[in-house]
PDB file of N, CA and C in Angstrom:
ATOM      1  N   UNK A   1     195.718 187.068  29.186  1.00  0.00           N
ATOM      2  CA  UNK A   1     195.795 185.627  29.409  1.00  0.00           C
ATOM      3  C   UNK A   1     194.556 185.131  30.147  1.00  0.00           C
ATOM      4  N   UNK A   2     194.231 183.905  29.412  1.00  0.00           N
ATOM      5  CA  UNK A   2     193.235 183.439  29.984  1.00  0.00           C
ATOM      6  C   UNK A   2     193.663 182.282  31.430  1.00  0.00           C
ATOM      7  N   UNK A   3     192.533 181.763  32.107  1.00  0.00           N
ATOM      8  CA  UNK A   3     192.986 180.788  32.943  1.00  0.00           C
ATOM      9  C   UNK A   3     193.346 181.442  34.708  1.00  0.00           C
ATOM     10  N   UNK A   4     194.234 180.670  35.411  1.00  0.00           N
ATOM     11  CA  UNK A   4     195.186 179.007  34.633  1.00  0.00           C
ATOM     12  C   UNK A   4     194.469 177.942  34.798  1.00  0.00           C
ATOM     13  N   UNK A   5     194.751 176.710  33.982  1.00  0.00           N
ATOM     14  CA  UNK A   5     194.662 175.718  33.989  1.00  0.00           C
ATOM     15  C   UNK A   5     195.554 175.153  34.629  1.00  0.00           C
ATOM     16  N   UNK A   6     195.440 174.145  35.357  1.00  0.00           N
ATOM     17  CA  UNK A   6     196.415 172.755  35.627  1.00  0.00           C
ATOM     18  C   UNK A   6     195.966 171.912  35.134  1.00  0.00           C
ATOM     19  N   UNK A   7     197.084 171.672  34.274  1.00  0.00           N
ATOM     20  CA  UNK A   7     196.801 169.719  33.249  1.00  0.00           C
ATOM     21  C   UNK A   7     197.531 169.051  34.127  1.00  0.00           C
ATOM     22  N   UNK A   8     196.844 167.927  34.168  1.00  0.00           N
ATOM     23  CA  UNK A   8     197.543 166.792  34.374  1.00  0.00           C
ATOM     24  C   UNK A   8     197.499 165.452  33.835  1.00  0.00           C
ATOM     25  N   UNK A   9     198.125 165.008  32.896  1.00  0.00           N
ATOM     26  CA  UNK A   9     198.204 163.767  32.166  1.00  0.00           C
ATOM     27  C   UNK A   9     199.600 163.151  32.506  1.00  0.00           C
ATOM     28  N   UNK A  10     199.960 161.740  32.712  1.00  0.00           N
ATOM     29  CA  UNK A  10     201.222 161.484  32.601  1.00  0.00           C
ATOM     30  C   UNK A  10     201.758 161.129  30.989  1.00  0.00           C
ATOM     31  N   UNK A  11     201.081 161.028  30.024  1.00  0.00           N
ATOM     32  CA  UNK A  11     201.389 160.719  28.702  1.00  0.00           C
ATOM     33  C   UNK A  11     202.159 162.151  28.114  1.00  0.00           C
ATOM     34  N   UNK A  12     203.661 162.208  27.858  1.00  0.00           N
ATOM     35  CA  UNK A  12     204.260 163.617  28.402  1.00  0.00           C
ATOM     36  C   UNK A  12     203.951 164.371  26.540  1.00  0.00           C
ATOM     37  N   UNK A  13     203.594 163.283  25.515  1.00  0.00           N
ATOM     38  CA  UNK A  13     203.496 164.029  24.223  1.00  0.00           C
ATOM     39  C   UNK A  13     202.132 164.445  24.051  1.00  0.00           C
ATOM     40  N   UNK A  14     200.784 163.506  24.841  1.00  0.00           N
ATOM     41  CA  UNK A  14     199.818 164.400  25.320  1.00  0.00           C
ATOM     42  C   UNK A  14     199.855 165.656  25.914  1.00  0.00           C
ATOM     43  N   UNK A  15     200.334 166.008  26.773  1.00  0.00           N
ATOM     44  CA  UNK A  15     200.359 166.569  27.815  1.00  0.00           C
ATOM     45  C   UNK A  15     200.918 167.830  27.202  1.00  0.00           C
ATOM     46  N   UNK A  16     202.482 167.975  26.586  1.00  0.00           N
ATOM     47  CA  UNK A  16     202.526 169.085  25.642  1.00  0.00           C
ATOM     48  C   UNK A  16     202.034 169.191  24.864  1.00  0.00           C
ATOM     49  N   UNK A  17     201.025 168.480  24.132  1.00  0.00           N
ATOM     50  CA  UNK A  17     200.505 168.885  22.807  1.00  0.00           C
ATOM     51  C   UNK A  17     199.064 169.641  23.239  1.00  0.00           C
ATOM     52  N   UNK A  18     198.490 169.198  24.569  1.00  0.00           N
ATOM     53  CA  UNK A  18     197.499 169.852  24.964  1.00  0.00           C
ATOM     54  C   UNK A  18     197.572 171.435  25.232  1.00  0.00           C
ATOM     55  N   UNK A  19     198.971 171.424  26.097  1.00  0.00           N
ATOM     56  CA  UNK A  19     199.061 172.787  27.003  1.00  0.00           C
ATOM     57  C   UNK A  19     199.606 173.638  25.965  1.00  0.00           C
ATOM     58  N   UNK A  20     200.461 173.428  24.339  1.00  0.00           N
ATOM     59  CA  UNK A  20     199.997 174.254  23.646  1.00  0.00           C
ATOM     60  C   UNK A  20     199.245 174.861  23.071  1.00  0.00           C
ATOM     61  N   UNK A  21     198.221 173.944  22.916  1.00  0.00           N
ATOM     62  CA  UNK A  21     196.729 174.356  22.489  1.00  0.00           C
ATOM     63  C   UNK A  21     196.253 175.071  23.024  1.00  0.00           C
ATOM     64  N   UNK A  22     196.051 174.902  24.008  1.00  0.00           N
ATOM     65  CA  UNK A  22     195.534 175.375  25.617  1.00  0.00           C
ATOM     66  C   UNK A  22     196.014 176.968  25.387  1.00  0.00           C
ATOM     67  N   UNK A  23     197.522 177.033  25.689  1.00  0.00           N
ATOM     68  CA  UNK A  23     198.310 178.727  25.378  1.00  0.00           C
ATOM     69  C   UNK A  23     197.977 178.995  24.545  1.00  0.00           C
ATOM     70  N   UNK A  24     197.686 178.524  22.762  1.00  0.00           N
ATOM     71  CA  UNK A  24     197.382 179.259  21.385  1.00  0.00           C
ATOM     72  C   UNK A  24     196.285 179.971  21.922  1.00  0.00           C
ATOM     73  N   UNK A  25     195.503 179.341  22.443  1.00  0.00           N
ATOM     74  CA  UNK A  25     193.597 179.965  22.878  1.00  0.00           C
ATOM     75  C   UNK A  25     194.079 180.816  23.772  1.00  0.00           C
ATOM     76  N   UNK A  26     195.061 181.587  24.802  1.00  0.00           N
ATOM     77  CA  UNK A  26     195.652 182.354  25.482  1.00  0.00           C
ATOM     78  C   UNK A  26     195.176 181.399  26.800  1.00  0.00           C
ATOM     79  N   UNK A  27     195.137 180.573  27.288  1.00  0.00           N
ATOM     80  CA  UNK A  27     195.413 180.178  28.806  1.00  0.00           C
ATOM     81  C   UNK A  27     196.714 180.403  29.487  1.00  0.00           C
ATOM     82  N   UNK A  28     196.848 180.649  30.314  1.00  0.00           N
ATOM     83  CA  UNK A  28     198.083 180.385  30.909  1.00  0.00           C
ATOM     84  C   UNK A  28     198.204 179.131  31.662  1.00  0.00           C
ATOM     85  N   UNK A  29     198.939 178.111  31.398  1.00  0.00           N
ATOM     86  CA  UNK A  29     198.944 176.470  31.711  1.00  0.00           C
ATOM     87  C   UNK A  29     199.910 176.244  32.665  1.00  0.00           C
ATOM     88  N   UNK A  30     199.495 175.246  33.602  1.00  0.00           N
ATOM     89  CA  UNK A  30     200.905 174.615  34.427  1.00  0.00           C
ATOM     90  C   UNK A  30     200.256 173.396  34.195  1.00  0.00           C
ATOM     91  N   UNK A  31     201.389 172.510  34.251  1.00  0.00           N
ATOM     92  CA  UNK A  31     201.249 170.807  33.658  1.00  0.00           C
ATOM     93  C   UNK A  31     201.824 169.994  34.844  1.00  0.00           C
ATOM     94  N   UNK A  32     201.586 168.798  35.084  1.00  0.00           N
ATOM     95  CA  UNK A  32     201.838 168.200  36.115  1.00  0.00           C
ATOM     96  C   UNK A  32     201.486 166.800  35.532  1.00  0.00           C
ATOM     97  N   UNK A  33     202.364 165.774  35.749  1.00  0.00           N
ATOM     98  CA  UNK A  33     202.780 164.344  35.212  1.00  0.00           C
ATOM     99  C   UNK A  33     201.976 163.388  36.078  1.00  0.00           C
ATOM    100  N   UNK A  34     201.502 163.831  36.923  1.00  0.00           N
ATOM    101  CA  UNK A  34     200.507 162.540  37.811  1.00  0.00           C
ATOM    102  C   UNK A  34     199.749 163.743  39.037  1.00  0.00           C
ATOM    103  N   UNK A  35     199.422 162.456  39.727  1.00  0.00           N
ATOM    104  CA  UNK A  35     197.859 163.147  40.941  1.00  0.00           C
ATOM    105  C   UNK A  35     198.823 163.772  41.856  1.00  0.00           C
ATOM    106  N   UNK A  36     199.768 162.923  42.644  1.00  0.00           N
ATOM    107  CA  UNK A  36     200.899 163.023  43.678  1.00  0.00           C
ATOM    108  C   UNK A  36     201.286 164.721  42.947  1.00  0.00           C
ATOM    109  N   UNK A  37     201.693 164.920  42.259  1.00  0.00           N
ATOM    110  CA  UNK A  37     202.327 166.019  41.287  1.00  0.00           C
ATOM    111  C   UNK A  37     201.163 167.360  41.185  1.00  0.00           C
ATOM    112  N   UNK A  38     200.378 167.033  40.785  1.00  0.00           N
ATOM    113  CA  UNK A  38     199.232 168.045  40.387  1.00  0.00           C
ATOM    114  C   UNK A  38     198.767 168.786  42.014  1.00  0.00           C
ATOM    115  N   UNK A  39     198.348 167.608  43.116  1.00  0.00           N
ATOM    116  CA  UNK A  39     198.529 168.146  44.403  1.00  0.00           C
ATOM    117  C   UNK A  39     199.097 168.637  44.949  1.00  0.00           C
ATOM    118  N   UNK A  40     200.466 168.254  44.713  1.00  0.00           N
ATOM    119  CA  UNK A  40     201.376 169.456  45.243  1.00  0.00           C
ATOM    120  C   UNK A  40     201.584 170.841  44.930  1.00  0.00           C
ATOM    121  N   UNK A  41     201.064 170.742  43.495  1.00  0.00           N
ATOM    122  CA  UNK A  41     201.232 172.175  42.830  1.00  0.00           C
ATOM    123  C   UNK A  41     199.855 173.020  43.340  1.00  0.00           C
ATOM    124  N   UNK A  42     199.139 172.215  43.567  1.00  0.00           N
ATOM    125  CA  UNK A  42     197.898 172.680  44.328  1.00  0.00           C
ATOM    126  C   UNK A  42     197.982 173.742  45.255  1.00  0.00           C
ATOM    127  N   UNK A  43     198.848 173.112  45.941  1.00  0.00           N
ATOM    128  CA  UNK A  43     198.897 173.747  47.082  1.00  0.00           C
ATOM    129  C   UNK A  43     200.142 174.690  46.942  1.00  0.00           C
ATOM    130  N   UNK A  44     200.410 175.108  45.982  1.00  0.00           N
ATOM    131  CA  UNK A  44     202.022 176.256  45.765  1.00  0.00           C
ATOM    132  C   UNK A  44     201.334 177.108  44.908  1.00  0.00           C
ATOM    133  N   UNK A  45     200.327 177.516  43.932  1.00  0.00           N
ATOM    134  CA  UNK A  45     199.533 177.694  42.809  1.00  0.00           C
ATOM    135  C   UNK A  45     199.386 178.987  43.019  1.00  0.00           C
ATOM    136  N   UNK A  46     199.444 180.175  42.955  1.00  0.00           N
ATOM    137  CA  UNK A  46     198.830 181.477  43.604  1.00  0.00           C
ATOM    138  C   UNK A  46     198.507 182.246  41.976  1.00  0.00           C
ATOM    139  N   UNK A  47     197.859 182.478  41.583  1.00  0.00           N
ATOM    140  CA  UNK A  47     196.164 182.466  42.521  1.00  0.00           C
ATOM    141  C   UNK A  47     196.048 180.576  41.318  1.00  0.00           C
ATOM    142  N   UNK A  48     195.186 180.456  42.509  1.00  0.00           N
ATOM    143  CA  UNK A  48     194.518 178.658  42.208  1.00  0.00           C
ATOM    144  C   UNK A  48     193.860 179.080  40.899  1.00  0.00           C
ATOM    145  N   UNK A  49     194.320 177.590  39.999  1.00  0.00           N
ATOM    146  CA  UNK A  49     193.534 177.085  38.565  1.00  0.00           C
ATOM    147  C   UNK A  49     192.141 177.442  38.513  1.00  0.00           C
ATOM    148  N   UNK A  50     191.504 178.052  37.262  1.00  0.00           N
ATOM    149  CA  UNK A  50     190.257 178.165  37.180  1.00  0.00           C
ATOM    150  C   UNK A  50     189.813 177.087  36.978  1.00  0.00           C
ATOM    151  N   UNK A  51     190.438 176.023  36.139  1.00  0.00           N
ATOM    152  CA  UNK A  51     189.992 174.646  36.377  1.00  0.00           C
ATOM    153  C   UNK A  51     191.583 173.747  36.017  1.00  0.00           C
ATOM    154  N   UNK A  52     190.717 172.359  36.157  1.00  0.00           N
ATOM    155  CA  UNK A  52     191.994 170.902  36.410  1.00  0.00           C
ATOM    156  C   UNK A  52     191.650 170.318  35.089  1.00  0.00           C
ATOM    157  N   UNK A  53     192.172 170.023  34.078  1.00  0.00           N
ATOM    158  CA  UNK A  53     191.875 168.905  33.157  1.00  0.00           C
ATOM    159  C   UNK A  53     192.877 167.997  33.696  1.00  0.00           C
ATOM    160  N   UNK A  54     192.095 167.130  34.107  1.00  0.00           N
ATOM    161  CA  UNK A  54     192.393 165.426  34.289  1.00  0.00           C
ATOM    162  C   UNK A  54     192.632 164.022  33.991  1.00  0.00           C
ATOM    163  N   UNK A  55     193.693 163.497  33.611  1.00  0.00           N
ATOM    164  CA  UNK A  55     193.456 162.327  33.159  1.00  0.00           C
ATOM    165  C   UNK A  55     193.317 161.359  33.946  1.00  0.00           C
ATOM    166  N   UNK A  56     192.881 160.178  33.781  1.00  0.00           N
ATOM    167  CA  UNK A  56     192.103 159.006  34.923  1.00  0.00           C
ATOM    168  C   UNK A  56     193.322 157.977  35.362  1.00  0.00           C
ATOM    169  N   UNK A  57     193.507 157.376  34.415  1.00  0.00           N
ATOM    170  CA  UNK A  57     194.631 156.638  34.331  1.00  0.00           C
ATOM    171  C   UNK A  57     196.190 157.023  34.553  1.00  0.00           C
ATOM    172  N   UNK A  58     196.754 157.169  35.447  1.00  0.00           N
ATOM    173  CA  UNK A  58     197.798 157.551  35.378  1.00  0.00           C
ATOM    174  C   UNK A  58     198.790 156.827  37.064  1.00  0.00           C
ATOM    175  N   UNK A  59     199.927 156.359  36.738  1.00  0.00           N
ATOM    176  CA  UNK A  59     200.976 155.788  37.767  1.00  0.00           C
ATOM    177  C   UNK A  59     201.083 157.017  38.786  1.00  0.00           C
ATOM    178  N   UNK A  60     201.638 156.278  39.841  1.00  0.00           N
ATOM    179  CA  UNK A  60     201.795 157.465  41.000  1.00  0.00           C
ATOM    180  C   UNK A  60     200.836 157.759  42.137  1.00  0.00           C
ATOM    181  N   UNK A  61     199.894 158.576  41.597  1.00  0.00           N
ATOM    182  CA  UNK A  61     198.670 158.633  41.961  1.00  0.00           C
ATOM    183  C   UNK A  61     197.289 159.214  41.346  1.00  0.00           C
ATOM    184  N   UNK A  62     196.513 158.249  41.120  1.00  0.00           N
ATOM    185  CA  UNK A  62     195.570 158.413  39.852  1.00  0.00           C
ATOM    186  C   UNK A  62     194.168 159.322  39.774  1.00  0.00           C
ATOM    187  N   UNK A  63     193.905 159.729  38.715  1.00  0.00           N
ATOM    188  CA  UNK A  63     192.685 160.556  38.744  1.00  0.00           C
ATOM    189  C   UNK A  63     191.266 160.471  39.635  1.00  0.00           C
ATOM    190  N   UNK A  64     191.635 159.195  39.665  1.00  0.00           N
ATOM    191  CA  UNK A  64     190.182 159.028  41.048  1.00  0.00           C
ATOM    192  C   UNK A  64     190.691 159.345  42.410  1.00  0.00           C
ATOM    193  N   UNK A  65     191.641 159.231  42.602  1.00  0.00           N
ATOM    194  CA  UNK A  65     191.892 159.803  44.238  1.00  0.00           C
ATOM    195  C   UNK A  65     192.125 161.120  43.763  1.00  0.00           C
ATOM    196  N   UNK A  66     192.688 161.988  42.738  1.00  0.00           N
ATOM    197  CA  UNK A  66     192.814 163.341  43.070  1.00  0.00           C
ATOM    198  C   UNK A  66     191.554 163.881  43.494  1.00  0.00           C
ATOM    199  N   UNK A  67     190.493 163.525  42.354  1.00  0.00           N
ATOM    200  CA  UNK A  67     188.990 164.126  42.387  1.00  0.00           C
ATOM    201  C   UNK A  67     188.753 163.854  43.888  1.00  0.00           C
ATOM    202  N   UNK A  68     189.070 162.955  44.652  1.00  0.00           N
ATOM    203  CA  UNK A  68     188.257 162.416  45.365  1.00  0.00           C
ATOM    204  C   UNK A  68     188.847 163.359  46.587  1.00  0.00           C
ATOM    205  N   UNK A  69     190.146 163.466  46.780  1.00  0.00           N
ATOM    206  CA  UNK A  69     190.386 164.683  47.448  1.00  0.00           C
ATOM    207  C   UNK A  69     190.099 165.749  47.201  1.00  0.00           C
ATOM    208  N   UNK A  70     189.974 166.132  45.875  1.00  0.00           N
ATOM    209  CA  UNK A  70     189.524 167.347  45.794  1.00  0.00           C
ATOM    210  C   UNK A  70     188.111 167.673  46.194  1.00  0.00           C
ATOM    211  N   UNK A  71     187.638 167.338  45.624  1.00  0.00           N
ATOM    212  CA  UNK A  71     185.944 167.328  46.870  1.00  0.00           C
ATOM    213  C   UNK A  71     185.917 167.790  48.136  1.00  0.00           C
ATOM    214  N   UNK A  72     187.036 166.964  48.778  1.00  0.00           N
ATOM    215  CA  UNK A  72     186.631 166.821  50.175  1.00  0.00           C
ATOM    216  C   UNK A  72     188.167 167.877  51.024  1.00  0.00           C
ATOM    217  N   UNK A  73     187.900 168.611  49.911  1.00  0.00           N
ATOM    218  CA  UNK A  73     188.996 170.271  50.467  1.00  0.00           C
ATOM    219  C   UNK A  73     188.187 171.049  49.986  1.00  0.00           C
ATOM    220  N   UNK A  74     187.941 171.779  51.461  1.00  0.00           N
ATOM    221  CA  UNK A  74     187.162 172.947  51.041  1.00  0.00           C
ATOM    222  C   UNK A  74     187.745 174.053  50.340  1.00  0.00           C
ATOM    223  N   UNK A  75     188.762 174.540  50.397  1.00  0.00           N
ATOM    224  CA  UNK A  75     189.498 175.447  49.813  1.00  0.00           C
ATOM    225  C   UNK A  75     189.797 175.094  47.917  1.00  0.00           C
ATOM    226  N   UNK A  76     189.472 173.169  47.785  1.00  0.00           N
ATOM    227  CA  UNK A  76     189.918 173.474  46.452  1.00  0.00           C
ATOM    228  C   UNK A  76     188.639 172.646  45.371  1.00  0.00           C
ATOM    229  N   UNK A  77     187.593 172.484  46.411  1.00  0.00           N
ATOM    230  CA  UNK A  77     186.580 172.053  46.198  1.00  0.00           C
ATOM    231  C   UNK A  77     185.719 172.385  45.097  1.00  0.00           C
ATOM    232  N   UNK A  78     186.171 174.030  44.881  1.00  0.00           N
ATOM    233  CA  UNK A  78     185.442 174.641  44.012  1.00  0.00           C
ATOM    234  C   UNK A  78     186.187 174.727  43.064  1.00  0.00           C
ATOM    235  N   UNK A  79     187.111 174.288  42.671  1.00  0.00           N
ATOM    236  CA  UNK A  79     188.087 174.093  41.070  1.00  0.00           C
ATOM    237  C   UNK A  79     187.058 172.949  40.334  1.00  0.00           C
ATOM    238  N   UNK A  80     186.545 173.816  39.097  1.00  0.00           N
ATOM    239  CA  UNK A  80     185.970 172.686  38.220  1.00  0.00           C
ATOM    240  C   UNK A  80     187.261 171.631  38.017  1.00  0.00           C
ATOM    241  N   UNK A  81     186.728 170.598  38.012  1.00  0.00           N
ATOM    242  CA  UNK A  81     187.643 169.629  37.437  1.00  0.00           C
ATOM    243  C   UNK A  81     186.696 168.802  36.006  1.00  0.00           C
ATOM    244  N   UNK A  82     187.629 168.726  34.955  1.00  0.00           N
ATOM    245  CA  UNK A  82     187.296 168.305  33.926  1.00  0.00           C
ATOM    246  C   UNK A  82     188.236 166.705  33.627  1.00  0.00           C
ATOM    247  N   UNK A  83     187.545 165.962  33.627  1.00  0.00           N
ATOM    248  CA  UNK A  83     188.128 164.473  32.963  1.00  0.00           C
ATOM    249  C   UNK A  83     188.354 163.930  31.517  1.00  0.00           C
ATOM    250  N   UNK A  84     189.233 163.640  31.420  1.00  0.00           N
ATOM    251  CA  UNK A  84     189.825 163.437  30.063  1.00  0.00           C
ATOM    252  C   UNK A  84     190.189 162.095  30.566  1.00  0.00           C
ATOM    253  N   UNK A  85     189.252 161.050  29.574  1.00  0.00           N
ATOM    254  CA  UNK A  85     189.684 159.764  30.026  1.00  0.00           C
ATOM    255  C   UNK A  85     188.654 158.605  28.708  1.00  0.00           C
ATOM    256  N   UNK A  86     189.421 157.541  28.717  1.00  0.00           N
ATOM    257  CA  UNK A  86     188.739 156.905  27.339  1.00  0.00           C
ATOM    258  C   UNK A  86     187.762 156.112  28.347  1.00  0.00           C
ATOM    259  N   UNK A  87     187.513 156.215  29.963  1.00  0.00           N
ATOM    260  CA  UNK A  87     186.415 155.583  30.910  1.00  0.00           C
ATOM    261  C   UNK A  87     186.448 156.656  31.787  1.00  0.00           C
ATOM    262  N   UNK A  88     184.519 156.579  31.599  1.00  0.00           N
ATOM    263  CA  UNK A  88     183.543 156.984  31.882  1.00  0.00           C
ATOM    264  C   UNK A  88     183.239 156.749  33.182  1.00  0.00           C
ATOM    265  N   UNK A  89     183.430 155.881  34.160  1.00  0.00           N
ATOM    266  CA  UNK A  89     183.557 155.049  35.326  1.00  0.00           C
ATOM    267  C   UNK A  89     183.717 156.681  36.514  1.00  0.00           C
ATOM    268  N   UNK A  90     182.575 156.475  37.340  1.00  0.00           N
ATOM    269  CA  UNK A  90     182.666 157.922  37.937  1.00  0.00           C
ATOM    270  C   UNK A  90     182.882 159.254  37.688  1.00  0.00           C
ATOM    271  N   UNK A  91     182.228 159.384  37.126  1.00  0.00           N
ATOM    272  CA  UNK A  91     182.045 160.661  36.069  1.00  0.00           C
ATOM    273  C   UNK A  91     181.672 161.472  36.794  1.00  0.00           C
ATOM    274  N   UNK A  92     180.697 161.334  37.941  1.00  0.00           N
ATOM    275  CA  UNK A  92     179.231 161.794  38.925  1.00  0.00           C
ATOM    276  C   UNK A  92     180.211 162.437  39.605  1.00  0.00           C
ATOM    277  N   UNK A  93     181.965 161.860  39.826  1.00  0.00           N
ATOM    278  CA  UNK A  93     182.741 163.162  40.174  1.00  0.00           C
ATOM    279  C   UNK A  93     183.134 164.731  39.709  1.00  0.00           C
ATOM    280  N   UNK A  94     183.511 164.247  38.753  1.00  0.00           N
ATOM    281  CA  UNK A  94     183.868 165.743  37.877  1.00  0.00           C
ATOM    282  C   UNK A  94     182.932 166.463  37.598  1.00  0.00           C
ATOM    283  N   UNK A  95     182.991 167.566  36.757  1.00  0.00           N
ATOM    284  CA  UNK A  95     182.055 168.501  36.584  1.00  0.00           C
ATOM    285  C   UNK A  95     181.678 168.417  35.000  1.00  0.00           C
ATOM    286  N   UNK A  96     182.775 168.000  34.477  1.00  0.00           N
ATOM    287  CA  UNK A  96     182.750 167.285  33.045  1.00  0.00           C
ATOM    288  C   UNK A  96     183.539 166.662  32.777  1.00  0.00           C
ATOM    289  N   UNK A  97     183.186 165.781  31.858  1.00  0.00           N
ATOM    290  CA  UNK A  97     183.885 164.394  31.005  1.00  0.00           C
ATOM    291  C   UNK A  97     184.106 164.274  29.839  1.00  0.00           C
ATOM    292  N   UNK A  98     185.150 164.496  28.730  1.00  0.00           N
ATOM    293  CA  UNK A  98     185.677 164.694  27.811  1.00  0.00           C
ATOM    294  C   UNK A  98     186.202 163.084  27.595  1.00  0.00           C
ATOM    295  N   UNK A  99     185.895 162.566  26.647  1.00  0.00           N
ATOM    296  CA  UNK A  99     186.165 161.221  26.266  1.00  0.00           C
ATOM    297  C   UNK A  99     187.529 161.629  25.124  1.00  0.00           C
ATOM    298  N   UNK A 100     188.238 159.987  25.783  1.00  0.00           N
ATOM    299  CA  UNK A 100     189.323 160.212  24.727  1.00  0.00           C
ATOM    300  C   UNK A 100     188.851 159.188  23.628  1.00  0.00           C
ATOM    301  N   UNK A 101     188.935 158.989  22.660  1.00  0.00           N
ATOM    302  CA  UNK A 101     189.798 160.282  21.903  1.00  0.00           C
ATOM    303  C   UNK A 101     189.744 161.433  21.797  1.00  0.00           C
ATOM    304  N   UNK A 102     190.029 162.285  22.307  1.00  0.00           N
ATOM    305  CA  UNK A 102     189.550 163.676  22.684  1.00  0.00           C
ATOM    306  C   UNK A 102     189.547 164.752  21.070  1.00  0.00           C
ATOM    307  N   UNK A 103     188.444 164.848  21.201  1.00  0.00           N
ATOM    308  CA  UNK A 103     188.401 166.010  19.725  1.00  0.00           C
ATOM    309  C   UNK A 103     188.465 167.835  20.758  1.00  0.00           C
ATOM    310  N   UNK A 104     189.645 167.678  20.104  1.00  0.00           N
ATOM    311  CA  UNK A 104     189.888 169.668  20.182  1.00  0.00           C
ATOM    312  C   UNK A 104     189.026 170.501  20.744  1.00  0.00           C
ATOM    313  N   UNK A 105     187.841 170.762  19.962  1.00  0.00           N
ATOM    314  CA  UNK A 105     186.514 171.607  19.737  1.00  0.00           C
ATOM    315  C   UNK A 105     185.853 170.794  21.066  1.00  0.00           C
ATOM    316  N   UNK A 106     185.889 170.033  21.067  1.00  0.00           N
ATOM    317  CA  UNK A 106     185.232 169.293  22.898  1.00  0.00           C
ATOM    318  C   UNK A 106     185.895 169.961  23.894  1.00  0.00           C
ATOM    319  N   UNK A 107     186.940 169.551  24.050  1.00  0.00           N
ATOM    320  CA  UNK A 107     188.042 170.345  25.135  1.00  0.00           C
ATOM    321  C   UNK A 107     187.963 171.336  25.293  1.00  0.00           C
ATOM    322  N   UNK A 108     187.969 172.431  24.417  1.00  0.00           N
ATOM    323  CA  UNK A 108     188.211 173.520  24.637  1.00  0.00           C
ATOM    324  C   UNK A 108     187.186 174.233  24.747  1.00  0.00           C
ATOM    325  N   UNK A 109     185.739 174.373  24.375  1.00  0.00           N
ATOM    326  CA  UNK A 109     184.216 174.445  25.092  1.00  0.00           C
ATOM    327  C   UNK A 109     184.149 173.948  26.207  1.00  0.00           C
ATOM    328  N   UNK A 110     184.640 173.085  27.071  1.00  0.00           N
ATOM    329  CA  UNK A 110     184.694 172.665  27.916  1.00  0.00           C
ATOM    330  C   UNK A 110     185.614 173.366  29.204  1.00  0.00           C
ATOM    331  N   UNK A 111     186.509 173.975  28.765  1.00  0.00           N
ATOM    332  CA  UNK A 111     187.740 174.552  29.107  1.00  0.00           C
ATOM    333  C   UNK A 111     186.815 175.953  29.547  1.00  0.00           C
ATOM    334  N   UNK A 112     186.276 176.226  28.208  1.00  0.00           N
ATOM    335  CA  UNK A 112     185.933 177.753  28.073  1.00  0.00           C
ATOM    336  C   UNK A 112     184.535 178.019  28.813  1.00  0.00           C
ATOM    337  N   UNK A 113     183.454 176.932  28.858  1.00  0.00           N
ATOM    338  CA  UNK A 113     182.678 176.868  29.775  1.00  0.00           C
ATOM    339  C   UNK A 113     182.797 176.925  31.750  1.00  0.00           C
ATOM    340  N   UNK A 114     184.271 175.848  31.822  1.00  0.00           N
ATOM    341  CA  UNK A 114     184.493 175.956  33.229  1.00  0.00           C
ATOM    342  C   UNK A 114     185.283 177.154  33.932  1.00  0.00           C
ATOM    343  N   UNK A 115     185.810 177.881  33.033  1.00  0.00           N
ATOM    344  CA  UNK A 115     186.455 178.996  33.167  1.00  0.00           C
ATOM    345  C   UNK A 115     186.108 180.431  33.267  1.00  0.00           C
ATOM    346  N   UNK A 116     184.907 180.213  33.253  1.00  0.00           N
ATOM    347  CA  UNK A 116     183.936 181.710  32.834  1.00  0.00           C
ATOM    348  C   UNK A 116     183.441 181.935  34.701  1.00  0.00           C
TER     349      UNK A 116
END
């Protein structure tokens, strides 16, 4: 198994349709429905995500404050985080930016790049 990843999208037919993909390629995935959500798992995670795919937009608590905490934790500082978002708007956070409509073959070079 490759990974793990933590997804986090709140769009829940995104979100499974990703993290199967994600497992076909052998990741091992944990999914999380918003920022509030993904943080918490953060911190329960053993051993921590090789990386975060992120979505921007999302209720609860949104992709710009996760990144923005995440930065500024040293312990989780060093999780690539990857953005999945149809805006581009602070990008200079993440480590990469995957535009939606998200094509497959993007994601997952992306996945496979931050994971190495």
């Amino acid at each position: 198994m490759k990974g793990p990843i933590l997804l986090v999208d709140d769009d829940d037919a995104l979100r499974e349709t990703l993290q199967k993909i994600l497992e076909k390629e052998g990741y091992l995935v944990a999914s999380a429905s918003n920022g509030r959500e993904a943080l918490f798992m953060l911190e329960r995670l053993h051993p921590r995500p090789a990386a975060i795919v992120l979505d921007m937009m999302m209720p609860v608590m949104n992709g710009w404050e996760v990144l923005r905490r995440l930065k500024h934790d040293r312990e989780l500082s060093s999780i690539p985080a990857l953005v999945v978002s149809a805006s581009c708007e602070h990008a200079a956070l993440a480590d990469r930016v995957v535009e939606k409509p998200i094509h497959i073959d993007t994601l997952l070079h992306a996945v496979e790049e931050a994971t190495r």
